[in-house]
C-alpha atoms as a PDB file:
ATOM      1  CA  UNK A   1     108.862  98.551 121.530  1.00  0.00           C
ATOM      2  CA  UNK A   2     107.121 101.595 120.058  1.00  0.00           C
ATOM      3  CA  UNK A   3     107.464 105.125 121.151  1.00  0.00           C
ATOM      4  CA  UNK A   4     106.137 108.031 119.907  1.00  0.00           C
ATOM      5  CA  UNK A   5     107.047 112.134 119.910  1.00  0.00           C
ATOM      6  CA  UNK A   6     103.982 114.257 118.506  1.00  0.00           C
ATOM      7  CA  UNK A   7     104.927 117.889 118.235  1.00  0.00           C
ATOM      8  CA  UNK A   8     103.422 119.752 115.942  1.00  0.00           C
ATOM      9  CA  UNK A   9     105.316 121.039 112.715  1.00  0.00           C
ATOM     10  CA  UNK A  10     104.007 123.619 109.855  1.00  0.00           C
ATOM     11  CA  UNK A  11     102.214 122.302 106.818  1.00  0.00           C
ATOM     12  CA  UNK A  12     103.670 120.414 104.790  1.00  0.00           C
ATOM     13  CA  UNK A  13     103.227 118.674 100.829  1.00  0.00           C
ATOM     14  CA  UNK A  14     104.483 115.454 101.136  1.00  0.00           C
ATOM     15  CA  UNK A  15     104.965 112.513 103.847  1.00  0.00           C
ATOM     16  CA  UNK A  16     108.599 112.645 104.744  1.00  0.00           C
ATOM     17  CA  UNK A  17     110.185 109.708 106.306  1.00  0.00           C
ATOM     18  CA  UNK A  18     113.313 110.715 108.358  1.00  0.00           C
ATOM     19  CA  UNK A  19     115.310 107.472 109.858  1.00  0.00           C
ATOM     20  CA  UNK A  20     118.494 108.729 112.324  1.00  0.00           C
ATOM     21  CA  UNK A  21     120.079 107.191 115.055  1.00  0.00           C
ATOM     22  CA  UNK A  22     119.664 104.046 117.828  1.00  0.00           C
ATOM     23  CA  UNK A  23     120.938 106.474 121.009  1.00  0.00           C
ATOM     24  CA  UNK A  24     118.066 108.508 121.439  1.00  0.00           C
ATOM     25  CA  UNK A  25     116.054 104.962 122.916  1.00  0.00           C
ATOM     26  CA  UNK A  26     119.295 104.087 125.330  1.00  0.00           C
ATOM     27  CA  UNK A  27     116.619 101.009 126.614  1.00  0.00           C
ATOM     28  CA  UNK A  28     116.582  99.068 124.103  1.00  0.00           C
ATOM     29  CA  UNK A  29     118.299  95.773 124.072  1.00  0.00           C
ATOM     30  CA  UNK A  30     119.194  95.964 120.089  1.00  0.00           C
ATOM     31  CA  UNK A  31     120.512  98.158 117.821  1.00  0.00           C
ATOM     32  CA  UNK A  32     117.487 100.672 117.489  1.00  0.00           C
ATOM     33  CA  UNK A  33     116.890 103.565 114.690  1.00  0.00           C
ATOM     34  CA  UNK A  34     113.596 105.013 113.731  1.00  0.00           C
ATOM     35  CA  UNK A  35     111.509 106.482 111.340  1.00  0.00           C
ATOM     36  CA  UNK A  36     110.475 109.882 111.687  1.00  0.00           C
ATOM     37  CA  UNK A  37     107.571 110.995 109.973  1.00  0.00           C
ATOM     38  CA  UNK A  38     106.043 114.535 109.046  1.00  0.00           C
ATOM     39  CA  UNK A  39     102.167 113.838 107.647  1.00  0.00           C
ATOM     40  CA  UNK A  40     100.823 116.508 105.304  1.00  0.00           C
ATOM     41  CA  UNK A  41      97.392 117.748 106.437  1.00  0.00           C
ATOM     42  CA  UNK A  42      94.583 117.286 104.594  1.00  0.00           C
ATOM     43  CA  UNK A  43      92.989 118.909 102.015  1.00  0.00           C
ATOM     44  CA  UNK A  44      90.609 121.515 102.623  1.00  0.00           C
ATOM     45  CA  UNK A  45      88.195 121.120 100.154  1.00  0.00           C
ATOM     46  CA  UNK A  46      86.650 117.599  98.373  1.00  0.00           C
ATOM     47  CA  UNK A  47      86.186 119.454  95.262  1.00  0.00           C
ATOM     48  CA  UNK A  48      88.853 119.256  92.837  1.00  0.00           C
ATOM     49  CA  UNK A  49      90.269 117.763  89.418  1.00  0.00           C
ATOM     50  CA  UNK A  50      93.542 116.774  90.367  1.00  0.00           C
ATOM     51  CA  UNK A  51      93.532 113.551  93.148  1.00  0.00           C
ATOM     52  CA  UNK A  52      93.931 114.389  96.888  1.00  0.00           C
ATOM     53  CA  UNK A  53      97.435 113.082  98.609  1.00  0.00           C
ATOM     54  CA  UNK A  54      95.181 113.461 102.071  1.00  0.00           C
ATOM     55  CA  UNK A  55      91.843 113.914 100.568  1.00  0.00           C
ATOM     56  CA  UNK A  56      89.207 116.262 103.306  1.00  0.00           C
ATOM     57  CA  UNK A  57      86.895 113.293 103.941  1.00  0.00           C
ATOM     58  CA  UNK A  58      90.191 111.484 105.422  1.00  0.00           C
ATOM     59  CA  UNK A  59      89.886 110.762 109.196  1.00  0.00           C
ATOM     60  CA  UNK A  60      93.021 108.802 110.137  1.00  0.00           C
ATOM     61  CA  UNK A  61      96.667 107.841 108.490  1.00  0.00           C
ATOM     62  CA  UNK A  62      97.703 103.885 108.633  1.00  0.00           C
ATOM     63  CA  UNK A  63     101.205 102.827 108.281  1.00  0.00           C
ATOM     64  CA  UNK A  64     102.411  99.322 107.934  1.00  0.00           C
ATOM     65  CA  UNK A  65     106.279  99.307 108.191  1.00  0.00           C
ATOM     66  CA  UNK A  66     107.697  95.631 107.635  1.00  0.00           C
ATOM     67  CA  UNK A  67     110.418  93.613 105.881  1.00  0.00           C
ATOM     68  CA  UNK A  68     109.610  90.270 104.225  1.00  0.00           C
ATOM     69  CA  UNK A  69     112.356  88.207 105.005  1.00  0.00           C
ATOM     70  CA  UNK A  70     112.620  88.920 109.437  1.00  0.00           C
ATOM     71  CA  UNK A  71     109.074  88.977 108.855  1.00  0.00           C
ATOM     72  CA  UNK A  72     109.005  92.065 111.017  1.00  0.00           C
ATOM     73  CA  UNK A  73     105.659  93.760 111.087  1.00  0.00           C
ATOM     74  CA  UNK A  74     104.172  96.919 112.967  1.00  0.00           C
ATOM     75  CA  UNK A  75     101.247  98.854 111.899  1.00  0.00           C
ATOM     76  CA  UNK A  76     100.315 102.727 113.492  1.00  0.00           C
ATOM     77  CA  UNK A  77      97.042 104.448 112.908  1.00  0.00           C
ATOM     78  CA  UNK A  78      97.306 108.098 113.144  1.00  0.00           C
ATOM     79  CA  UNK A  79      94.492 110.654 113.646  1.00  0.00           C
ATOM     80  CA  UNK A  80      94.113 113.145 111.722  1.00  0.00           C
ATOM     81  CA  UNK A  81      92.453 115.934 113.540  1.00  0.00           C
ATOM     82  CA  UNK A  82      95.918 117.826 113.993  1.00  0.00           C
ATOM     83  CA  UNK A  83      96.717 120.387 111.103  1.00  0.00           C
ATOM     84  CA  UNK A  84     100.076 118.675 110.987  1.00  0.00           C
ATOM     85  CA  UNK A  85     102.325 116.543 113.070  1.00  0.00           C
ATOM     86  CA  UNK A  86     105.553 114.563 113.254  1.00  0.00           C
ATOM     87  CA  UNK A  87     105.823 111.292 115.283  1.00  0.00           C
ATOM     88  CA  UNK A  88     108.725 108.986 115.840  1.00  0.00           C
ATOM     89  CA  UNK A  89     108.695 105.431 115.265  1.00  0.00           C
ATOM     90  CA  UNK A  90     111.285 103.020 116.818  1.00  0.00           C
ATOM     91  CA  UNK A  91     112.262 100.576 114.280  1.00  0.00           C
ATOM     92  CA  UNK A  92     115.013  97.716 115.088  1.00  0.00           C
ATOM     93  CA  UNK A  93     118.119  98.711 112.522  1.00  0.00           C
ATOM     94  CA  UNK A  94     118.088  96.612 109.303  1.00  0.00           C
ATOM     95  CA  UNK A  95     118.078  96.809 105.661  1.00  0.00           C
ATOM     96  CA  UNK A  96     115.009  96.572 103.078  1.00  0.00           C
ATOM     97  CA  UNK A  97     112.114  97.777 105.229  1.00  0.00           C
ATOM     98  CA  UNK A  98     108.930  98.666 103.164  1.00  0.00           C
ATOM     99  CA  UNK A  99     106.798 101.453 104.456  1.00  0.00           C
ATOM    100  CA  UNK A 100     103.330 101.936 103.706  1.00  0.00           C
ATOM    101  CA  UNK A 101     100.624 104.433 104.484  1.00  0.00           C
ATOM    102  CA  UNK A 102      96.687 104.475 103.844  1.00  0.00           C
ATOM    103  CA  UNK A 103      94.804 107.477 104.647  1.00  0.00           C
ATOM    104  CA  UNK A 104      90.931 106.301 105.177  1.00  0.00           C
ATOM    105  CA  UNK A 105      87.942 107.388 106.515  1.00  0.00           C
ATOM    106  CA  UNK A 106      85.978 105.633 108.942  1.00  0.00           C
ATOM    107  CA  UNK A 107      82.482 104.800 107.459  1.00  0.00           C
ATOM    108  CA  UNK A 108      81.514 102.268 110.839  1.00  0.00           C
ATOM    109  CA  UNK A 109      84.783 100.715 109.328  1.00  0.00           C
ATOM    110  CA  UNK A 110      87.802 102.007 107.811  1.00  0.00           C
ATOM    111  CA  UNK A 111      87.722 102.357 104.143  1.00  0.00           C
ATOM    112  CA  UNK A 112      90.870 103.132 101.997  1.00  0.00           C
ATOM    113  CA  UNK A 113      91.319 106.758  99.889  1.00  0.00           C
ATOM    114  CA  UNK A 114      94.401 106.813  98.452  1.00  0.00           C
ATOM    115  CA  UNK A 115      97.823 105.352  99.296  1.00  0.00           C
ATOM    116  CA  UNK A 116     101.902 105.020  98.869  1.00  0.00           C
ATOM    117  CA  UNK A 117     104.736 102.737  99.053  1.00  0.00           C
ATOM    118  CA  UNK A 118     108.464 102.953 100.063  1.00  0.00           C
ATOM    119  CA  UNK A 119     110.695 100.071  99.383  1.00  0.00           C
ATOM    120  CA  UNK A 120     113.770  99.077  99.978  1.00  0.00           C
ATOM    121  CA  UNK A 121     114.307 101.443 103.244  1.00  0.00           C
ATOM    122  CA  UNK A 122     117.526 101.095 105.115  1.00  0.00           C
ATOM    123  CA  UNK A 123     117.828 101.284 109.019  1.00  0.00           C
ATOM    124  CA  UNK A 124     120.643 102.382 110.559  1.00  0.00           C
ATOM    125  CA  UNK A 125     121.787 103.624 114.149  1.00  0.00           C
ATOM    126  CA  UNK A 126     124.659 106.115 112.679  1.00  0.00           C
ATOM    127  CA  UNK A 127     122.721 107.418 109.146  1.00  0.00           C
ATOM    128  CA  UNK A 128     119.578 109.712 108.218  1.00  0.00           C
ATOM    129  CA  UNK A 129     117.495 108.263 105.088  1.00  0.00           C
ATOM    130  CA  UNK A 130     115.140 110.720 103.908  1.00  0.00           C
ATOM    131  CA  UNK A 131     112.233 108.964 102.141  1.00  0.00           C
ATOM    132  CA  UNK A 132     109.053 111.377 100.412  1.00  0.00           C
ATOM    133  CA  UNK A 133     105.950 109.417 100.295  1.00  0.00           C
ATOM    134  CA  UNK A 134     102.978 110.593  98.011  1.00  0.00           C
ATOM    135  CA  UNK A 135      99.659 109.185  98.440  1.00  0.00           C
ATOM    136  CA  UNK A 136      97.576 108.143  94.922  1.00  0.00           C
ATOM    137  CA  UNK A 137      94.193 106.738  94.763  1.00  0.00           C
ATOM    138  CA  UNK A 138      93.675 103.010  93.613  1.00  0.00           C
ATOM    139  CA  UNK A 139      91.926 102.975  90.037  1.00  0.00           C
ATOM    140  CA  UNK A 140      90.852  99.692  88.481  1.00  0.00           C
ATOM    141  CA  UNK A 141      90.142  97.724  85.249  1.00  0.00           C
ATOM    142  CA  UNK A 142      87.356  95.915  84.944  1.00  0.00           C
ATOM    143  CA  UNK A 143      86.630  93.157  81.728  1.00  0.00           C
ATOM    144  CA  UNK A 144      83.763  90.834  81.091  1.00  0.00           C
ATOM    145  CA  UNK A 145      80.671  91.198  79.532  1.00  0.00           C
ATOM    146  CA  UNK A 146      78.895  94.503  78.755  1.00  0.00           C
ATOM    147  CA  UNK A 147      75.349  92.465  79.054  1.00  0.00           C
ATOM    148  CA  UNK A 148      73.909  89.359  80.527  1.00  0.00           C
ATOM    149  CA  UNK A 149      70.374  87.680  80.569  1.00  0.00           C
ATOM    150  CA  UNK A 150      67.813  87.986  83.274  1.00  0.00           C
ATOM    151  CA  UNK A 151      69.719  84.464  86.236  1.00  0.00           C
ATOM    152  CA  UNK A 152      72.269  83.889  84.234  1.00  0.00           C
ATOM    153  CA  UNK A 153      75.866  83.982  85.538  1.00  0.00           C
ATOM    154  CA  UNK A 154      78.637  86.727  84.914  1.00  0.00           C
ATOM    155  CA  UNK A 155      82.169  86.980  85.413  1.00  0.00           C
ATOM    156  CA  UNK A 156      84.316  89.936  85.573  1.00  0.00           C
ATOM    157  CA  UNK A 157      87.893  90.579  86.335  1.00  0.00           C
ATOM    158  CA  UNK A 158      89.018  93.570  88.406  1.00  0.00           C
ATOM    159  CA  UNK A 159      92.423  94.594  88.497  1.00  0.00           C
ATOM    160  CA  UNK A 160      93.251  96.767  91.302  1.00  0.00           C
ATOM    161  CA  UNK A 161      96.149 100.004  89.721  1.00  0.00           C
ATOM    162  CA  UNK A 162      97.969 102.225  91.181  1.00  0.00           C
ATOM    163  CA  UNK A 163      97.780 103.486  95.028  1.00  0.00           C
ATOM    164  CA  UNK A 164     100.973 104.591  94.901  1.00  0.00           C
ATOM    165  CA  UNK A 165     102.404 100.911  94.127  1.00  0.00           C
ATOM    166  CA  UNK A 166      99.869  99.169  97.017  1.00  0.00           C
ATOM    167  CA  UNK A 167      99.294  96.241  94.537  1.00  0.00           C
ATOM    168  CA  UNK A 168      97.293  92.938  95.441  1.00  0.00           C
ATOM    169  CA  UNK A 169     100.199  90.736  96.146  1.00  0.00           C
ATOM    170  CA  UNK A 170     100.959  91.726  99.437  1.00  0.00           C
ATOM    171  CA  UNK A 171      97.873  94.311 100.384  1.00  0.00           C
ATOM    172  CA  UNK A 172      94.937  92.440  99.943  1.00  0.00           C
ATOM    173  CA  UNK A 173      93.190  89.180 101.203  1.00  0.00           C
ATOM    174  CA  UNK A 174      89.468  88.510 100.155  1.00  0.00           C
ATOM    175  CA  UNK A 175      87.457  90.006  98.246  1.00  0.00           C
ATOM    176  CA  UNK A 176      83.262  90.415  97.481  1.00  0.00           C
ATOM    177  CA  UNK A 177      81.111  91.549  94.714  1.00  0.00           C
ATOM    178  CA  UNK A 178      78.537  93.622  95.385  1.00  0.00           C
ATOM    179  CA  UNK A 179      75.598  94.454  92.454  1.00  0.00           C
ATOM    180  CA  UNK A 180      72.638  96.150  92.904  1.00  0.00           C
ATOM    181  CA  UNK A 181      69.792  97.340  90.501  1.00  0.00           C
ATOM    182  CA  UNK A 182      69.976 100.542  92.654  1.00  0.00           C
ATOM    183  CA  UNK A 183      72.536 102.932  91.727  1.00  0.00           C
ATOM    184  CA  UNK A 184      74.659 102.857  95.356  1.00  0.00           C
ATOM    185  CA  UNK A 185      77.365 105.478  93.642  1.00  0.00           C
ATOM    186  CA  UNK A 186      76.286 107.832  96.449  1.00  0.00           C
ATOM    187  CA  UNK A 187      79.152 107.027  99.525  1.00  0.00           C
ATOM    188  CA  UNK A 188      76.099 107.774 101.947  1.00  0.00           C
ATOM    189  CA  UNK A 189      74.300 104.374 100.600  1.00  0.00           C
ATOM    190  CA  UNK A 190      75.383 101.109 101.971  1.00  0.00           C
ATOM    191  CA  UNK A 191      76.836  98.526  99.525  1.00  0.00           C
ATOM    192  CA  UNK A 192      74.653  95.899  98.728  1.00  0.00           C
ATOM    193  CA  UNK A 193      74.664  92.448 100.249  1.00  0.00           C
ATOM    194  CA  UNK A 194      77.636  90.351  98.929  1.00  0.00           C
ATOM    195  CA  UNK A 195      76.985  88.814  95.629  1.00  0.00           C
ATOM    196  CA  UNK A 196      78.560  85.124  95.412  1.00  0.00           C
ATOM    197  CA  UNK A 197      81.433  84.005  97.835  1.00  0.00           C
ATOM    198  CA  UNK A 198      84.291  85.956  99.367  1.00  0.00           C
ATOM    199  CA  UNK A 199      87.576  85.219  96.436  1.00  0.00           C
ATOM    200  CA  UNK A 200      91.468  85.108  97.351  1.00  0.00           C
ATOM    201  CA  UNK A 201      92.741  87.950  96.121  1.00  0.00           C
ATOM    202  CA  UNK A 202      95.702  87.112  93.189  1.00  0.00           C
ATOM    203  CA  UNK A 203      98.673  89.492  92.692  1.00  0.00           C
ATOM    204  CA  UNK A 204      97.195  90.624  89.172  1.00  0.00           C
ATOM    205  CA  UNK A 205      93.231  90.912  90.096  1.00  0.00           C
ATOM    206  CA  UNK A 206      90.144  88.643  90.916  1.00  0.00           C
ATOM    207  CA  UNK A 207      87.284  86.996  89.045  1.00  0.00           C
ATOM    208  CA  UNK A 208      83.914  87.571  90.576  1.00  0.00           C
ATOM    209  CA  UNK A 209      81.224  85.996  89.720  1.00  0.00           C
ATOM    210  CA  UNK A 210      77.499  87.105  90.189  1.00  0.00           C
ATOM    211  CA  UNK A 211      74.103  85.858  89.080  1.00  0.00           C
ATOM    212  CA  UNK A 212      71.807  88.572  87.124  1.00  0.00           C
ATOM    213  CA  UNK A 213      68.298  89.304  88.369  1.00  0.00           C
ATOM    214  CA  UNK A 214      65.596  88.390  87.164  1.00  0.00           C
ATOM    215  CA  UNK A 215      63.657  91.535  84.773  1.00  0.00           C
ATOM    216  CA  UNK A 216      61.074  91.705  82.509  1.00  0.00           C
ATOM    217  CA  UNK A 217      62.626  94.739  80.364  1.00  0.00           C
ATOM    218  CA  UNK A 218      66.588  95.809  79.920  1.00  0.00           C
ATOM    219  CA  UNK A 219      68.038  96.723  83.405  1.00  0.00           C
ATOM    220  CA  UNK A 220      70.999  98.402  84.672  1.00  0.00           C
ATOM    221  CA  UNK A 221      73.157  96.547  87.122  1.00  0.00           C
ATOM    222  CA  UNK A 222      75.520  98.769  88.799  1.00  0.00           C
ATOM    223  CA  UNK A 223      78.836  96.825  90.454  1.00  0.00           C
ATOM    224  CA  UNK A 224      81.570  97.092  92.879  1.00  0.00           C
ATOM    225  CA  UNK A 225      83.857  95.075  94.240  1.00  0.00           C
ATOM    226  CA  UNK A 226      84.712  95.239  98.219  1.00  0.00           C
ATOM    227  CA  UNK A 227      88.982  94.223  98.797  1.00  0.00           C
ATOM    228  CA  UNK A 228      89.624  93.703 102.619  1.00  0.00           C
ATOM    229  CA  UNK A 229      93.512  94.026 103.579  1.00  0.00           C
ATOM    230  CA  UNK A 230      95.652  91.288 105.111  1.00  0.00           C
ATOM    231  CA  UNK A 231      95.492  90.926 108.470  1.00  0.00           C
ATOM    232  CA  UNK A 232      99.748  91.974 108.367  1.00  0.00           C
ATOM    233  CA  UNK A 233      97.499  95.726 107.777  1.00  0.00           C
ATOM    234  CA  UNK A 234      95.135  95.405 111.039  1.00  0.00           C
ATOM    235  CA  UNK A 235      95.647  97.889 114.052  1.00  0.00           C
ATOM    236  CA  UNK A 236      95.147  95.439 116.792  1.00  0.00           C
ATOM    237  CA  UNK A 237      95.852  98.461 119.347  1.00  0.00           C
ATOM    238  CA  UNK A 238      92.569 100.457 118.236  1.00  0.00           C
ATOM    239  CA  UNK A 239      89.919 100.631 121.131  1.00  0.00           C
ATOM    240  CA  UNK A 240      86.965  99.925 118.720  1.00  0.00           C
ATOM    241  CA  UNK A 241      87.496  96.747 116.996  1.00  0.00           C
ATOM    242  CA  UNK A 242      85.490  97.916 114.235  1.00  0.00           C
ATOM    243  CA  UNK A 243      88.356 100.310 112.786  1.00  0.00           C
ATOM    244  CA  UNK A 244      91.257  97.830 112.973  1.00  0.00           C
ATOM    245  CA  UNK A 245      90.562  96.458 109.870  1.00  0.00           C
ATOM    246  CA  UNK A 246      90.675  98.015 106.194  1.00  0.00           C
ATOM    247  CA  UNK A 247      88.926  97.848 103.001  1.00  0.00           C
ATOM    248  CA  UNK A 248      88.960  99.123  99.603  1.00  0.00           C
ATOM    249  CA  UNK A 249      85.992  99.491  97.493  1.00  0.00           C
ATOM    250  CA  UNK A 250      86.910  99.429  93.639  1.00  0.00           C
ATOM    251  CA  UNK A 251      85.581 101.758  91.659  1.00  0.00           C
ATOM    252  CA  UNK A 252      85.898 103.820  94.838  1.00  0.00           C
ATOM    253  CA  UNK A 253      82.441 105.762  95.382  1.00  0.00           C
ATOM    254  CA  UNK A 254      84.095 107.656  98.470  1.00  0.00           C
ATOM    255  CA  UNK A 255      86.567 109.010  95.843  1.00  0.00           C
ATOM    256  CA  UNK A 256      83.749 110.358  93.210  1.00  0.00           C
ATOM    257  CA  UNK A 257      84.386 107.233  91.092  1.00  0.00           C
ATOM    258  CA  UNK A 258      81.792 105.755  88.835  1.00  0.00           C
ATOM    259  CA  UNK A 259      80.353 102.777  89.371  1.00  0.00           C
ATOM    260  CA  UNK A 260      81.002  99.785  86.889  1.00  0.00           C
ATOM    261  CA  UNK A 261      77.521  98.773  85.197  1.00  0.00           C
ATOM    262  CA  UNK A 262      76.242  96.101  82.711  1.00  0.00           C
ATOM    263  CA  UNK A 263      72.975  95.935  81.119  1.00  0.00           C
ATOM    264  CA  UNK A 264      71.048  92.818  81.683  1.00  0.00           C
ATOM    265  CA  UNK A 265      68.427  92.304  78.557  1.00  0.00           C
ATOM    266  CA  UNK A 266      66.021  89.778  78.558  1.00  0.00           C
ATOM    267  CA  UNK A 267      65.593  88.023  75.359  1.00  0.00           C
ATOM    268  CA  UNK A 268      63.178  89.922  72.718  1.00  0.00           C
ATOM    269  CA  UNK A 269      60.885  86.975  71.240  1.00  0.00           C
ATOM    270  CA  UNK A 270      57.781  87.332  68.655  1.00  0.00           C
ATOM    271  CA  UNK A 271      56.355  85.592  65.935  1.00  0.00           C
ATOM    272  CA  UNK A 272      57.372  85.448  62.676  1.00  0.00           C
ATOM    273  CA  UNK A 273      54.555  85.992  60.043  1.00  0.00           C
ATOM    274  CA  UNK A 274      54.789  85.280  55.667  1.00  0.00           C
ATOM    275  CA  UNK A 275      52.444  86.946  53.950  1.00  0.00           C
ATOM    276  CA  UNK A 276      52.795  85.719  50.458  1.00  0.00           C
ATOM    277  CA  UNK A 277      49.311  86.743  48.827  1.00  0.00           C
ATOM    278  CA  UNK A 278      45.313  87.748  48.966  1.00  0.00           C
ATOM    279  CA  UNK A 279      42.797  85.525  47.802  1.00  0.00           C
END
């Protein structure tokens, strides 16, 4: 059972996790604490050098709060309209929770911004953990080659960084490559039709693998890769089923990232021609 208190606090820096005790839900069958939270608002501005905790283009919060060996999972999505806000979370008492939070903004679906991890929370009915939660951006490394000939296959190898610790072993399922001779950097262009089959996700990175086009003089092929979250991530209680999902594009556009890019270069040919004398 979930219930929630929403009063409004003032601003705030951080994401502060407070988790007190099991009276205040006298209903509940077992042992009961919960996890109060006070979200940061966003930022006011999109223009800046240092990241964003909340960047401005953020619409909503997510939080996953689960522990891998009950296999206890709950996920709340959070609007963030409100200049600031505290809600409370009832959370069966235990030890080792994680807590996670996303703040995204909702494109037709949500998209990921930056995000933050909290491990190893405790859950008690008679004790207060205080837990500060900072939200990063993901970056990502991406190897292969820097050029490719006009339909011939590529491989390159993103590995996902950062987020605040939201690595791929237990935040992301599949993942698509996306290519385009069209520079799509701009967040107001849709991504480009998937480039080769959805990949698994592995707790380091992913090979994708794409096929160049086909161009009569050297091209630039600019590349992202799409990550969708685990279903453990979906808000099932959202009214529009388009938003209960999540994905991550890396390098993330919606973030002022660059996009990755090779060059593909056809082959220069020509005939070779000895001149060894006049008659």
């Amino acid at each position: 059972m979930r219930r929630y208190l929403l009063p409004i606090l003032a601003l705030a820096s951080v994401i502060m996790l407070l988790t007190a005790c099991a009276d205040l839900w006298s209903d509940t069958e077992e042992p009961t604490g919960y996890a109060r939270i006070r979200i940061a608002p966003r930022e006011t501005t999109s223009q800046s050098v240092e990241p964003k905790e909340i960047p401005a283009i953020a619409d909503s919060l997510r939080f996953r709060i689960w522990q891998p060996t009950t296999q206890y999972n709950d996920v709340l999505t959070v609007n963030l309209q409100t200049p600031g806000l505290t809600l409370a979370i009832a959370i069966p008492a235990g030890d080792n929770y994680i807590i996670d939070v996303v703040s995204y903004q909702n494109i037709g679906y949500p998209v990921a911004l930056t995000g933050d991890r909290a491990t190893e929370i405790d859950i008690a009915a008679d004790e207060v953990t205080n837990v500060a939660l900072t939200l990063l951006p993901w970056d990502v490394t991406i190897t292969g080659p820097d050029e490719v000939a006009p339909e011939a296959e590529y491989t390159l190898f993103f590995a996902p960084e950062d987020g605040g610790g939201l690595l791929t072993d237990n935040t992301f399922d599949t993942v698509t490559l996306r290519a385009s001779q069209i520079d799509f950097s701009n967040p107001a262009v849709a991504l480009p039709a998937i480039a080769g089959q959805a990949i698994h996700s592995e707790p380091d990175g992913v090979n994708l693998t794409g096929e160049a086009p086909d161009v009569a003089v050297d091209t630039d092929l600019f590349i992202a890769a799409l990550f969708q979250f685990t279903q453990d991530w979906f808000d099932w209680t959202l009214p529009n089923p388009a938003e209960r999902s999540m994905f991550l594009e890396l390098p993330n556009r919606h973030m002022g990232e660059a996009l990755h890019q090779i060059v593909v270069r056809p082959s220069v040919g020509g005939v070779e021609i000895d001149v060894s004398g006049l008659k």
